[in-house]
C-alpha atoms as a PDB file:
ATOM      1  CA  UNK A   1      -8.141 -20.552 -14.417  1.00  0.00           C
ATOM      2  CA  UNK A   2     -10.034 -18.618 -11.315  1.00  0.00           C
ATOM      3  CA  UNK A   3      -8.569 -15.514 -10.239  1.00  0.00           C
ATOM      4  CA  UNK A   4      -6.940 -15.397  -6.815  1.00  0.00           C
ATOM      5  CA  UNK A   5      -7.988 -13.394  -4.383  1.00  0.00           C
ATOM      6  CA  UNK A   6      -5.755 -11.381  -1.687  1.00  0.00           C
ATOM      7  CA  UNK A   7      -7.575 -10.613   0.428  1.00  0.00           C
ATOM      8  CA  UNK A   8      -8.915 -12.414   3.376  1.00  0.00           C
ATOM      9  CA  UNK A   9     -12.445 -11.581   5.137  1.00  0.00           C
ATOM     10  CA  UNK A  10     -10.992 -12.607   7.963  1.00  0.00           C
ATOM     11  CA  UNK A  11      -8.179 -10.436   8.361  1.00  0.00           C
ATOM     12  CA  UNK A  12      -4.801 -11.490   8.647  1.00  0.00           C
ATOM     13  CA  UNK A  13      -4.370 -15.665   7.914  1.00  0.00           C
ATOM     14  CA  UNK A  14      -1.735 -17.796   8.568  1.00  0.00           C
ATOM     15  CA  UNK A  15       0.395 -17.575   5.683  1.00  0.00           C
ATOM     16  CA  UNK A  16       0.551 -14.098   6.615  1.00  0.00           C
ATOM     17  CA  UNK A  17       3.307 -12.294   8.953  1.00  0.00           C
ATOM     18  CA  UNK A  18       6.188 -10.173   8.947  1.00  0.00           C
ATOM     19  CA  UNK A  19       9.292 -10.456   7.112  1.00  0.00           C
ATOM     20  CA  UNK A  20      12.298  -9.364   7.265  1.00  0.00           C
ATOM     21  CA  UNK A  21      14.966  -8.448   3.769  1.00  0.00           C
ATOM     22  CA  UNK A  22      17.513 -11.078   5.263  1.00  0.00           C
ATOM     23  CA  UNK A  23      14.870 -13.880   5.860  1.00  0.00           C
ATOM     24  CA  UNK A  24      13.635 -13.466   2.170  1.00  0.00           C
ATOM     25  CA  UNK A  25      17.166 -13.185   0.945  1.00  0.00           C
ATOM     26  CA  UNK A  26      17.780 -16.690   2.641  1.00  0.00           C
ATOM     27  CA  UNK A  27      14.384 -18.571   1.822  1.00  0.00           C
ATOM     28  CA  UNK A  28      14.981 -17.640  -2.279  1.00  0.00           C
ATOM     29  CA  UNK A  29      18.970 -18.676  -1.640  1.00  0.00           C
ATOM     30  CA  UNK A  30      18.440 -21.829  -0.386  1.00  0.00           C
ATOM     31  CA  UNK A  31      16.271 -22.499  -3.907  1.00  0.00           C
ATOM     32  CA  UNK A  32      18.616 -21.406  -5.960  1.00  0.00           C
ATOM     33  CA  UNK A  33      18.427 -17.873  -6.305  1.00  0.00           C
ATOM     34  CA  UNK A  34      20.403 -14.810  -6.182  1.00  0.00           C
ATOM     35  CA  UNK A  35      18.574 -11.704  -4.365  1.00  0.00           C
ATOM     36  CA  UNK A  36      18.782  -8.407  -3.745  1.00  0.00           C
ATOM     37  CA  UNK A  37      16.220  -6.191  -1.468  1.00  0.00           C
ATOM     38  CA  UNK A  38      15.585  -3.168  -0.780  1.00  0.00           C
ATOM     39  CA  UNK A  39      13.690  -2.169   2.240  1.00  0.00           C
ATOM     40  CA  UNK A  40      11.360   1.258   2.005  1.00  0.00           C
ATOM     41  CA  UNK A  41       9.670   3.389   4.389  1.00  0.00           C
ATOM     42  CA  UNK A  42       7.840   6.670   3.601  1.00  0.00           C
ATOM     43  CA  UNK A  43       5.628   5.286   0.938  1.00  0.00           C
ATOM     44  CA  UNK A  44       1.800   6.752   2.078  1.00  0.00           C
ATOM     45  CA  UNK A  45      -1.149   4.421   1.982  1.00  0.00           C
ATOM     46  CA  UNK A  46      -4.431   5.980   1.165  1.00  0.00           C
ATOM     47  CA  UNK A  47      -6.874   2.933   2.365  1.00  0.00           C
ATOM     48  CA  UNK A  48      -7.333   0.522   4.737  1.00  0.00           C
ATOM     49  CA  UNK A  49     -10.304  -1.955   5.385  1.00  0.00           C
ATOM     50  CA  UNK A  50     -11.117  -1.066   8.691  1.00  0.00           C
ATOM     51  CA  UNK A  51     -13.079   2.328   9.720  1.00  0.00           C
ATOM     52  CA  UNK A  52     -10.611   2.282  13.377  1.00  0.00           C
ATOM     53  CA  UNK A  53      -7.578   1.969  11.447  1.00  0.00           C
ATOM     54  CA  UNK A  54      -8.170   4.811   8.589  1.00  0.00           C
ATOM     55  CA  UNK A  55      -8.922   7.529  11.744  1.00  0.00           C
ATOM     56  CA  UNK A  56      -5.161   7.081  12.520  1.00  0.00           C
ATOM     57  CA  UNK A  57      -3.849   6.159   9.109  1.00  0.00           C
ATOM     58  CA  UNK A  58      -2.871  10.417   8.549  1.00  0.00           C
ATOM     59  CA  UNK A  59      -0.721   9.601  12.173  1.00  0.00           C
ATOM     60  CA  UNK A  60       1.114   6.336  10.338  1.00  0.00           C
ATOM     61  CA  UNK A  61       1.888   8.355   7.146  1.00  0.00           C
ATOM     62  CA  UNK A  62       3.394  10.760   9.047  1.00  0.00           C
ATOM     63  CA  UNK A  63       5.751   8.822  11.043  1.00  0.00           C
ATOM     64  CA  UNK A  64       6.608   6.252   8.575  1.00  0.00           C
ATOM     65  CA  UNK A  65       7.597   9.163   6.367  1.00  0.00           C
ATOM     66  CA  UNK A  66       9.812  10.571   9.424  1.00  0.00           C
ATOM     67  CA  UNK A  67      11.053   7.102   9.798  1.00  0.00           C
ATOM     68  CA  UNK A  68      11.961   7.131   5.414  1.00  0.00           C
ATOM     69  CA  UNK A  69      14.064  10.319   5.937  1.00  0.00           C
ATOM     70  CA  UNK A  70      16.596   8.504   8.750  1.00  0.00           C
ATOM     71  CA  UNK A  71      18.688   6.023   7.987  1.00  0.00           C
ATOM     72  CA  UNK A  72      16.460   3.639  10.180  1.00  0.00           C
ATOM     73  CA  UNK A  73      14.313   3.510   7.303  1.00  0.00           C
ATOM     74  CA  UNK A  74      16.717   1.560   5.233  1.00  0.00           C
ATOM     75  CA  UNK A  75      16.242  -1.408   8.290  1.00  0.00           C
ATOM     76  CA  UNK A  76      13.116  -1.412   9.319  1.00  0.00           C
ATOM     77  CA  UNK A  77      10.604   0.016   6.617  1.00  0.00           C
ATOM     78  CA  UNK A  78       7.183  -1.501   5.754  1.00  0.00           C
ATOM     79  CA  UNK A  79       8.153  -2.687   2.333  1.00  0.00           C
ATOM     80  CA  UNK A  80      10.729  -4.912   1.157  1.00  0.00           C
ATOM     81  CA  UNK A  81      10.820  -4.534  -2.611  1.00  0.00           C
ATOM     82  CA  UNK A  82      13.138  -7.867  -4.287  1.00  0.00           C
ATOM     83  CA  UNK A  83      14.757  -8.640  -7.269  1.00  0.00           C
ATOM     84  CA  UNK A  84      15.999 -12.237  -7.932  1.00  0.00           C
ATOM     85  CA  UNK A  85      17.754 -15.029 -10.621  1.00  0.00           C
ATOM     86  CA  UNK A  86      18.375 -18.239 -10.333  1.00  0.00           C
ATOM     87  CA  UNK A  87      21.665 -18.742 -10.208  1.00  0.00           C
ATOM     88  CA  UNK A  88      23.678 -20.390 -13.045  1.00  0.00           C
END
């Protein structure tokens, strides 16, 4: 078996787009599963792939991590971290 690769030389594909905790909650649920999410903000990235983006990526920390310590952060953070079973 190859390994699969994640990224994309051309930047953001088609399979590729924002989610949101509810939409994933009712994809997995309509297969079966049981899910729970949790959506985070505040979590600092230290790279990006483009030289444009990393000049303002101190700017994004700083206001994703004012955005983790409201309760807005629990709605509309960049990550959605899940946990699912299939239900019995």
């Amino acid at each position: 078996m190859g390994e699969k690769s994640y990224y994309s030389p051309i930047g953001v594909t088609d399979n590729e787009r924002l989610i949101s905790s509810n939409e994933l909650m009712e994809v997995f649920g309509k297969h079966g599963f049981r899910v729970k999410t949790e959506v985070l903000s505040g979590i600092k990235l230290s790279y990006v792939d483009s030289k444009n983006l990393g000049k303002i990526l101190k700017i994004y920390n700083f206001l994703d991590g004012l955005l983790g310590g409201t309760f807005l952060g629990k709605f509309i953070g960049m990550w959605i971290v899940g946990v699912g079973k299939i239900n019995d």
